[in-house]
C-alpha atoms as a PDB file:
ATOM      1  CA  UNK A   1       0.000   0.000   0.000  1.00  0.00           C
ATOM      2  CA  UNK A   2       2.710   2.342   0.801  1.00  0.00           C
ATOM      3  CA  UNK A   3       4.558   1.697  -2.288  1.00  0.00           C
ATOM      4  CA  UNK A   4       1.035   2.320  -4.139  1.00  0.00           C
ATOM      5  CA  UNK A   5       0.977   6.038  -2.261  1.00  0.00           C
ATOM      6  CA  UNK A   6       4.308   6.500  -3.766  1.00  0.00           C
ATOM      7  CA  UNK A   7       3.268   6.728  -7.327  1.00  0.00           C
ATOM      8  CA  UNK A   8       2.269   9.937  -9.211  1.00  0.00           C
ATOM      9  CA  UNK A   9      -0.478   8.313 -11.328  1.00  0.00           C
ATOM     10  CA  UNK A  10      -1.559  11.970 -12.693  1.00  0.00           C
ATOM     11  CA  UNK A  11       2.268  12.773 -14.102  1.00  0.00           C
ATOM     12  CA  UNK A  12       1.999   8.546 -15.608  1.00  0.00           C
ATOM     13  CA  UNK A  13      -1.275   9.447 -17.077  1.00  0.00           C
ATOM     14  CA  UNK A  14      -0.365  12.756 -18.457  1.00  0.00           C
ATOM     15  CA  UNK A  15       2.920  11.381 -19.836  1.00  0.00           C
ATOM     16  CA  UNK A  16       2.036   8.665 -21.850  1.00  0.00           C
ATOM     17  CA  UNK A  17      -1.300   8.772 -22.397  1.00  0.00           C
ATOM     18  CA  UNK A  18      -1.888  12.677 -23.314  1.00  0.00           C
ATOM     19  CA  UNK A  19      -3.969  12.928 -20.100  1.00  0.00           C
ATOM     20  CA  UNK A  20      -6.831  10.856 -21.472  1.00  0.00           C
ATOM     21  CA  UNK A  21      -7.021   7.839 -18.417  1.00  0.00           C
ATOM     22  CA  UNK A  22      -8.427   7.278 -15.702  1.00  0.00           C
ATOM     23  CA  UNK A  23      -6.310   6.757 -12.572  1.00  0.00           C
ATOM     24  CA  UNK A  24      -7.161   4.735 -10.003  1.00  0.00           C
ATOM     25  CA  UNK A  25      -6.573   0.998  -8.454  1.00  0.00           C
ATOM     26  CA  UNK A  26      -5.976  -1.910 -10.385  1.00  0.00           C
ATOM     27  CA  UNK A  27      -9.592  -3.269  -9.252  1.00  0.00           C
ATOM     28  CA  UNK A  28     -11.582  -5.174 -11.717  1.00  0.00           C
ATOM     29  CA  UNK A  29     -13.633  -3.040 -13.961  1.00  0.00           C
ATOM     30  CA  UNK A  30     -17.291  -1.835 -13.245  1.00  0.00           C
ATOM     31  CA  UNK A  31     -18.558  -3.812 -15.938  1.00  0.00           C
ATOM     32  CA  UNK A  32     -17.307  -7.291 -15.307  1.00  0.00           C
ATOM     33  CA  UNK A  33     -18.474  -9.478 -12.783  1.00  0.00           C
ATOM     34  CA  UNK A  34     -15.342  -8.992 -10.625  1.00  0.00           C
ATOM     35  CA  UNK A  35     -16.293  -6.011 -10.180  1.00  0.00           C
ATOM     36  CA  UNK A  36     -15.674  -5.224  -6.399  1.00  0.00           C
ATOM     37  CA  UNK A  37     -17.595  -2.194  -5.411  1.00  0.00           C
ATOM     38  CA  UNK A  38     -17.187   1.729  -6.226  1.00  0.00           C
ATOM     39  CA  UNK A  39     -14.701   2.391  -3.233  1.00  0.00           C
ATOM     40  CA  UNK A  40     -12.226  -0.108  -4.480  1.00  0.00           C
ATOM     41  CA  UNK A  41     -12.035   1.937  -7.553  1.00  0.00           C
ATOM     42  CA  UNK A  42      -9.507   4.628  -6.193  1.00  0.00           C
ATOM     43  CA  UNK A  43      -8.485   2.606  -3.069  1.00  0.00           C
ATOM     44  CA  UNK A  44      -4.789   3.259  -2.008  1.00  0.00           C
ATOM     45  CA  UNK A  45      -4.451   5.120  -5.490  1.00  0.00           C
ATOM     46  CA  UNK A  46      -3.542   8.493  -3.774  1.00  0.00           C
ATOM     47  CA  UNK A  47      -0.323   9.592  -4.582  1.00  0.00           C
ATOM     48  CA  UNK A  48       0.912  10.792  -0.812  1.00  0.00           C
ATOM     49  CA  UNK A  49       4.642  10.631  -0.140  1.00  0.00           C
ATOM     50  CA  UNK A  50       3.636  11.579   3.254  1.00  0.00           C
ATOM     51  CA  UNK A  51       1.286   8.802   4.052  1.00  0.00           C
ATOM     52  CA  UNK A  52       3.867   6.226   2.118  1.00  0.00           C
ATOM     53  CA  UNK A  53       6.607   7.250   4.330  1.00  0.00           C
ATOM     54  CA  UNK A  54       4.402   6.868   7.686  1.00  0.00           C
ATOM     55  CA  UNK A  55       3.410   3.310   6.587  1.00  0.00           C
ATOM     56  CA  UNK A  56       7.287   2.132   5.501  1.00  0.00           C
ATOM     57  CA  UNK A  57       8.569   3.595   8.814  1.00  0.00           C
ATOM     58  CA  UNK A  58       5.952   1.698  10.730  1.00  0.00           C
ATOM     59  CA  UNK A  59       6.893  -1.218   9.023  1.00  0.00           C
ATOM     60  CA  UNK A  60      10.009  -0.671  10.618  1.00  0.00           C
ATOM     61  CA  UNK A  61      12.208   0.330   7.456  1.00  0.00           C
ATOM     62  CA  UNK A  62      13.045   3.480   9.081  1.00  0.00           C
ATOM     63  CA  UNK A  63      16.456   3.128   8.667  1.00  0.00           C
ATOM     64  CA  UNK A  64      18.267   4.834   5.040  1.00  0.00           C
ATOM     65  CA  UNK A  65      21.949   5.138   3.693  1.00  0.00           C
ATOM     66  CA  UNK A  66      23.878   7.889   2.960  1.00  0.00           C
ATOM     67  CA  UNK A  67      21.928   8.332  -0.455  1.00  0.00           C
ATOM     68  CA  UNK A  68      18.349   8.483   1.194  1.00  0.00           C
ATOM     69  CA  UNK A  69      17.644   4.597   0.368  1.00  0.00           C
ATOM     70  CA  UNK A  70      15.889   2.479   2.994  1.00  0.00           C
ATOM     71  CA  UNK A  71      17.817  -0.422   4.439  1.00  0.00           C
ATOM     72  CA  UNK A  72      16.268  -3.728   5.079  1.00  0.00           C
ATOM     73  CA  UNK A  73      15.122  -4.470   8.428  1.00  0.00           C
ATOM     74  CA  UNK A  74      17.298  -7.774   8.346  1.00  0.00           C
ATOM     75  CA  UNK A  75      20.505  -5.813   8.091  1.00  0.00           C
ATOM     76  CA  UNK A  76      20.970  -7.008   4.718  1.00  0.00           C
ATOM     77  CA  UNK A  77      21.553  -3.549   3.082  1.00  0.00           C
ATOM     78  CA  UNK A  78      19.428  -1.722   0.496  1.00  0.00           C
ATOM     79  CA  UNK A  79      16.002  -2.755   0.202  1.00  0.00           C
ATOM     80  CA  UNK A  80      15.797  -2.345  -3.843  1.00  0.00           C
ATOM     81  CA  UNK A  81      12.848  -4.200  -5.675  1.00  0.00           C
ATOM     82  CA  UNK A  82      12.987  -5.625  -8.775  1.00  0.00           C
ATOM     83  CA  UNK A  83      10.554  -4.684 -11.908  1.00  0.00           C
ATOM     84  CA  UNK A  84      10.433  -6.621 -14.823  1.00  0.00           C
ATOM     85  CA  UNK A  85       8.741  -4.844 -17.883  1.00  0.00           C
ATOM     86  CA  UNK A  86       8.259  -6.115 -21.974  1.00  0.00           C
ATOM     87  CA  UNK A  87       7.491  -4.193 -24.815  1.00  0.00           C
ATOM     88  CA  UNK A  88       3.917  -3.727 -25.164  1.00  0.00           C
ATOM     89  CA  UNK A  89       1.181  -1.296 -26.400  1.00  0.00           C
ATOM     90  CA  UNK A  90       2.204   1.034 -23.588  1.00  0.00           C
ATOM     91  CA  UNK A  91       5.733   2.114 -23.004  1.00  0.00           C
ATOM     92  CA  UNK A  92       5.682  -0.156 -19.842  1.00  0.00           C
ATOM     93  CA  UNK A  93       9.600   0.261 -19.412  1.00  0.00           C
ATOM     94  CA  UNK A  94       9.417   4.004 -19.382  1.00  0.00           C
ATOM     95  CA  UNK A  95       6.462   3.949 -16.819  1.00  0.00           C
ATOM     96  CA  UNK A  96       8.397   1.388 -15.002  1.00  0.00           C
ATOM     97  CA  UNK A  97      11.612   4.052 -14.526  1.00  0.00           C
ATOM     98  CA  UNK A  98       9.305   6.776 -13.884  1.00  0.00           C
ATOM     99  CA  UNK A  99       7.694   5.102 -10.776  1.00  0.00           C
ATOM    100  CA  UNK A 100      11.613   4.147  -9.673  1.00  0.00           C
ATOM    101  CA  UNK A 101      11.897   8.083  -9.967  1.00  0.00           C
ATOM    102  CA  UNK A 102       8.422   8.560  -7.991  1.00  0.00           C
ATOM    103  CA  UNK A 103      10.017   6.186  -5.109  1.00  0.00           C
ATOM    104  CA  UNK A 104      13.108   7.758  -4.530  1.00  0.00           C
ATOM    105  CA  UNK A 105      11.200  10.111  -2.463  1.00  0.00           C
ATOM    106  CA  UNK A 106       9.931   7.463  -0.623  1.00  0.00           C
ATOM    107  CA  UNK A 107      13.535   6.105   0.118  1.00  0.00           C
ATOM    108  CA  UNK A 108      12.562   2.823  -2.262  1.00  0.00           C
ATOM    109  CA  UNK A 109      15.282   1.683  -4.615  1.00  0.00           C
ATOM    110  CA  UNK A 110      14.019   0.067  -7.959  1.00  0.00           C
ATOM    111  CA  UNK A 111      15.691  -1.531 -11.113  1.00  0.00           C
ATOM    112  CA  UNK A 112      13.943  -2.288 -13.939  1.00  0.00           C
ATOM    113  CA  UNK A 113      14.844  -4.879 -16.718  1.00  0.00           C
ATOM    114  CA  UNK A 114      13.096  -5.155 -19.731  1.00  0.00           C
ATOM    115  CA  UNK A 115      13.015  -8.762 -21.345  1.00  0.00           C
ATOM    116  CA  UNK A 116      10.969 -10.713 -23.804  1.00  0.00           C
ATOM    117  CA  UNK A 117       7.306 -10.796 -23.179  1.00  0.00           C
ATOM    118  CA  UNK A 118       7.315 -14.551 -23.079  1.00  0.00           C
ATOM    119  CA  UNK A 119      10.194 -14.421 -20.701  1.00  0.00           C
ATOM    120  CA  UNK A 120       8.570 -12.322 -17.876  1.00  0.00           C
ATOM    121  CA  UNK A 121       4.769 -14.246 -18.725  1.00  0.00           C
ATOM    122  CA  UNK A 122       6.804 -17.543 -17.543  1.00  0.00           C
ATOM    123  CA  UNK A 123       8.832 -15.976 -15.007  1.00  0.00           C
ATOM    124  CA  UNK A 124       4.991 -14.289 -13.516  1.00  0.00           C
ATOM    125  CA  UNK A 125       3.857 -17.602 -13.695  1.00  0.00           C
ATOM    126  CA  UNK A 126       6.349 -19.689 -12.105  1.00  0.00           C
ATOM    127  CA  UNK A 127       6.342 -16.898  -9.270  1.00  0.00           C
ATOM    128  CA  UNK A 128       9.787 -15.475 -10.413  1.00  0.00           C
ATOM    129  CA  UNK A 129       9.501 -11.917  -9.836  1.00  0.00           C
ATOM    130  CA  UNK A 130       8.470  -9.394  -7.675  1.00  0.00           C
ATOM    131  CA  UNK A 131       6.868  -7.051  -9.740  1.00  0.00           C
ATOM    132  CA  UNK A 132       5.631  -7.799 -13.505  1.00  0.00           C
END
């Protein structure tokens, strides 16, 4: 949730998409059966460094290096998480390094790699990655 807070959806939307989406969760749409109710429509969507910070220092990452990154709580360094993007319709790599630029203020390290589509589909699937 608190990495969630830590994206500028508005700046993603206005990017690459000339300002014509709408932001919001990744809920299932209105008009599928999934659907899970109006308030899960914008639900932890807010972009609020504030909040995000609050929630990752509760978590007990309150600790950062010299460059402002959080350390893990296990004393195993940088926490940096991984994202794995694929060419696409959407220039998911380029969204990808703009949310690694949205969590620096949030102390959050992230790398993306880009790799074949098939590549990250098995790599989702087998549960080898943290964030597709």
């Amino acid at each position: 949730i608190a990495l969630s807070h830590g994206i500028d959806r508005q700046q993603i939307n206005e990017t690459f998409v000339l300002g014509l989406g709408q932001t919001g969760s990744a809920a299932p749409g209105e008009r599928t059966l999934f659907f899970p109710g109006p308030e899960f429509k914008t639900l932890h969507s807010a972009y609020d460094v504030s909040k995000a910070n609050e929630m990752l220092d509760k978590l007990g990452l309150d600790k950062k290096d010299a460059e402002g990154y959080r350390l893990r709580a296990d004393g195993g360094g940088r926490l940096q998480i991984a994202l794995t993007t694929y060419v696409g319709f959407l220039p998911y790599t380029k969204i990808a390094e703009m949310i690694v630029e949205h969590w620096k203020k949030i102390g959050i390290r992230g790398d993306v790699q880009e790799v074949e589509r098939g590549l990250a589909t098995a790599r989702m699937r087998a549960n080898e990655h943290q964030i597709l």
